[in-house]
C-alpha atoms as a PDB file:
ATOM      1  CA  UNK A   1      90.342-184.298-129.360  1.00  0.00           C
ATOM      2  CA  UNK A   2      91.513-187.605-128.837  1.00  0.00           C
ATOM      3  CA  UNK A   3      94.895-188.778-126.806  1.00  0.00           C
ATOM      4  CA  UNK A   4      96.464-189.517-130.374  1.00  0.00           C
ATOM      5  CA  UNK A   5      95.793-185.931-131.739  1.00  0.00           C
ATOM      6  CA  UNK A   6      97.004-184.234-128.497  1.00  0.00           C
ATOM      7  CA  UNK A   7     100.379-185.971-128.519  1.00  0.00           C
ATOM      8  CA  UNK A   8     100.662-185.537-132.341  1.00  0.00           C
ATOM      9  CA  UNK A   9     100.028-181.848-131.931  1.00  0.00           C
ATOM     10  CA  UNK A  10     102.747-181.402-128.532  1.00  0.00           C
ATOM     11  CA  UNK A  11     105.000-182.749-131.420  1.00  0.00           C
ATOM     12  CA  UNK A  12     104.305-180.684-134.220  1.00  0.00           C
ATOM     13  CA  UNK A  13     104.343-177.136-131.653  1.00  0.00           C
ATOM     14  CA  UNK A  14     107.552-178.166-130.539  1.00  0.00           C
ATOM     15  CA  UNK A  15     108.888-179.464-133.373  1.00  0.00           C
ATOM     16  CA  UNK A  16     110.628-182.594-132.515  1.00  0.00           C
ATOM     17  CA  UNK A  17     110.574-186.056-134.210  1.00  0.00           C
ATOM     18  CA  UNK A  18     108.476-188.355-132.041  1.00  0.00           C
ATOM     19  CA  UNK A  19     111.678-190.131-131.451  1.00  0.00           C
ATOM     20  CA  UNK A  20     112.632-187.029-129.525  1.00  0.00           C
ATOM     21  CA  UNK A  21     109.485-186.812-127.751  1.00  0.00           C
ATOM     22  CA  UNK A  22     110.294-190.317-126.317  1.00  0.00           C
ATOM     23  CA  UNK A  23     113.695-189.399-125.437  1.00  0.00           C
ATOM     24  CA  UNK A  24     112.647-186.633-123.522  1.00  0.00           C
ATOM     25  CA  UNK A  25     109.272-188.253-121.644  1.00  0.00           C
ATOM     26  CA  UNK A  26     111.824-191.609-120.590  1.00  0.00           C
ATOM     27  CA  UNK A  27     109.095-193.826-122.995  1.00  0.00           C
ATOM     28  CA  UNK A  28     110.346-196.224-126.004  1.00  0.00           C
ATOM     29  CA  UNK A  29     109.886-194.960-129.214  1.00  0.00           C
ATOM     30  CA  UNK A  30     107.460-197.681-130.212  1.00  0.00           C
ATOM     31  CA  UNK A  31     105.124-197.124-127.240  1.00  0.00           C
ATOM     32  CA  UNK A  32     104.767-193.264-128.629  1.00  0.00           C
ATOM     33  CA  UNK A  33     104.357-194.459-132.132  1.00  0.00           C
ATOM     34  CA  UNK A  34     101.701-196.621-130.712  1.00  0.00           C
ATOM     35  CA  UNK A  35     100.301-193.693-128.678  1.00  0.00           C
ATOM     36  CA  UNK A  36     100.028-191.585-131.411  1.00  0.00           C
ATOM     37  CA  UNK A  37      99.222-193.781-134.058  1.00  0.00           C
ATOM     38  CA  UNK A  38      95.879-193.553-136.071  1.00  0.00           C
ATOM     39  CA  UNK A  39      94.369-196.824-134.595  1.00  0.00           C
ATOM     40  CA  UNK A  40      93.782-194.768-131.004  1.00  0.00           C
ATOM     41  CA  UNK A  41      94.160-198.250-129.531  1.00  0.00           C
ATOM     42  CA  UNK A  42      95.439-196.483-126.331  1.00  0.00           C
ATOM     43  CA  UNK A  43      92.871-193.727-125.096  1.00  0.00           C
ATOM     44  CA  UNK A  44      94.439-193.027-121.831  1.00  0.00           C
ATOM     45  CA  UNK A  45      98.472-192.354-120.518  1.00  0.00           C
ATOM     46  CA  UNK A  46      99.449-192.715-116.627  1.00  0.00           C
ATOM     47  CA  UNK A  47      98.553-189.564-114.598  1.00  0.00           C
ATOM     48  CA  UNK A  48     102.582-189.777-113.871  1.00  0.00           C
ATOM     49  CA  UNK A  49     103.329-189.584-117.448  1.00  0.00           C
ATOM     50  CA  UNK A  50     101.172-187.044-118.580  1.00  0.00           C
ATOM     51  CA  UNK A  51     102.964-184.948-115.303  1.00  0.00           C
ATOM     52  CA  UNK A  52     106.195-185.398-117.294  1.00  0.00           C
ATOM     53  CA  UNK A  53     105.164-184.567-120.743  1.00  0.00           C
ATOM     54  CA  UNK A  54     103.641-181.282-119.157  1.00  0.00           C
ATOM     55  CA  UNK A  55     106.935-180.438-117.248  1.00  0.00           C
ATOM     56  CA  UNK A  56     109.305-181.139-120.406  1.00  0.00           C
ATOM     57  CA  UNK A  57     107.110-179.358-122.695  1.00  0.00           C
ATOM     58  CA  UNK A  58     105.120-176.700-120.492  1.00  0.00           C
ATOM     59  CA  UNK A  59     101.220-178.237-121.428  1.00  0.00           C
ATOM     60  CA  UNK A  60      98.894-178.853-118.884  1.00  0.00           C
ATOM     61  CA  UNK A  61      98.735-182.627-117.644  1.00  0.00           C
ATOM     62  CA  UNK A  62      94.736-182.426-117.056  1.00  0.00           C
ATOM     63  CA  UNK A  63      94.327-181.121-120.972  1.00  0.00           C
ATOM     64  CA  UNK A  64      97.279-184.570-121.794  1.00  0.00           C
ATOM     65  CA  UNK A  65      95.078-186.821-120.018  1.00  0.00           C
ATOM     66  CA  UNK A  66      91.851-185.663-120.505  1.00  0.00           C
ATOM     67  CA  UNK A  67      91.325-183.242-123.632  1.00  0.00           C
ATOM     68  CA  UNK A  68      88.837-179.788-123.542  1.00  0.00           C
ATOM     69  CA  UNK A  69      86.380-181.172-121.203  1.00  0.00           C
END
Protein backbone atom coordinates (compact mmCIF):
# COMPACT_ATOMS: atom_id res chain seq x y z
CA UNK A 1 0.00 0.00 0.00
CA UNK A 2 1.42 3.06 -1.08
CA UNK A 3 1.89 6.52 1.09
CA UNK A 4 -1.13 7.96 -1.04
CA UNK A 5 -3.55 5.04 -0.14
CA UNK A 6 -2.55 5.08 3.58
CA UNK A 7 -3.32 8.77 4.04
CA UNK A 8 -6.49 8.45 1.86
CA UNK A 9 -7.66 5.61 4.03
CA UNK A 10 -6.65 7.61 7.79
CA UNK A 11 -9.20 10.01 6.06
CA UNK A 12 -11.93 7.96 5.09
CA UNK A 13 -11.77 5.86 8.93
CA UNK A 14 -11.97 9.04 10.50
CA UNK A 15 -14.07 10.71 8.42
CA UNK A 16 -12.75 14.11 7.92
CA UNK A 17 -12.31 16.20 4.71
CA UNK A 18 -8.61 16.23 3.87
CA UNK A 19 -8.83 19.85 4.64
CA UNK A 20 -9.36 18.70 8.20
CA UNK A 21 -6.66 16.28 8.12
CA UNK A 22 -4.30 19.26 7.37
CA UNK A 23 -5.70 21.31 10.01
CA UNK A 24 -5.13 18.85 12.47
CA UNK A 25 -1.36 17.45 11.27
CA UNK A 26 -0.18 21.63 11.13
CA UNK A 27 0.41 20.83 6.99
CA UNK A 28 -1.25 23.14 4.10
CA UNK A 29 -4.01 21.76 2.49
CA UNK A 30 -2.28 21.61 -0.87
CA UNK A 31 0.74 19.67 0.41
CA UNK A 32 -1.97 16.81 1.61
CA UNK A 33 -3.78 17.04 -1.64
CA UNK A 34 -0.44 16.51 -3.14
CA UNK A 35 0.32 13.69 -0.67
CA UNK A 36 -2.59 11.94 -1.38
CA UNK A 37 -3.10 12.57 -4.82
CA UNK A 38 -3.11 9.75 -7.52
CA UNK A 39 0.27 10.81 -9.14
CA UNK A 40 2.20 9.27 -5.77
CA UNK A 41 4.79 11.91 -6.67
CA UNK A 42 5.69 11.95 -2.91
CA UNK A 43 6.49 8.30 -1.59
CA UNK A 44 7.82 9.25 1.72
CA UNK A 45 6.55 11.97 4.79
CA UNK A 46 9.13 13.20 7.63
CA UNK A 47 9.54 10.61 10.46
CA UNK A 48 8.27 13.86 12.62
CA UNK A 49 5.19 14.07 10.66
CA UNK A 50 4.15 10.72 10.44
CA UNK A 51 4.71 10.94 14.68
CA UNK A 52 1.93 13.55 14.52
CA UNK A 53 -0.53 12.01 12.23
CA UNK A 54 -0.22 8.83 14.56
CA UNK A 55 -0.78 10.91 17.81
CA UNK A 56 -3.89 12.96 16.33
CA UNK A 57 -5.40 9.99 14.87
CA UNK A 58 -4.11 6.90 17.03
CA UNK A 59 -2.22 4.87 13.76
CA UNK A 60 1.06 3.67 14.07
CA UNK A 61 3.86 6.07 12.60
CA UNK A 62 6.09 2.94 11.33
CA UNK A 63 2.77 1.53 9.29
CA UNK A 64 2.43 5.95 8.01
CA UNK A 65 5.86 5.84 6.89
CA UNK A 66 6.47 2.61 5.81
CA UNK A 67 3.25 0.44 4.91
CA UNK A 68 2.83 -3.68 5.91
CA UNK A 69 6.39 -4.50 5.57
Amino acid sequence: MALADRLNKIITEQNISKREFARRVGVSENYVYTLTGESNKITTVSSMLAKVIAMEFGYDADWILNGDK
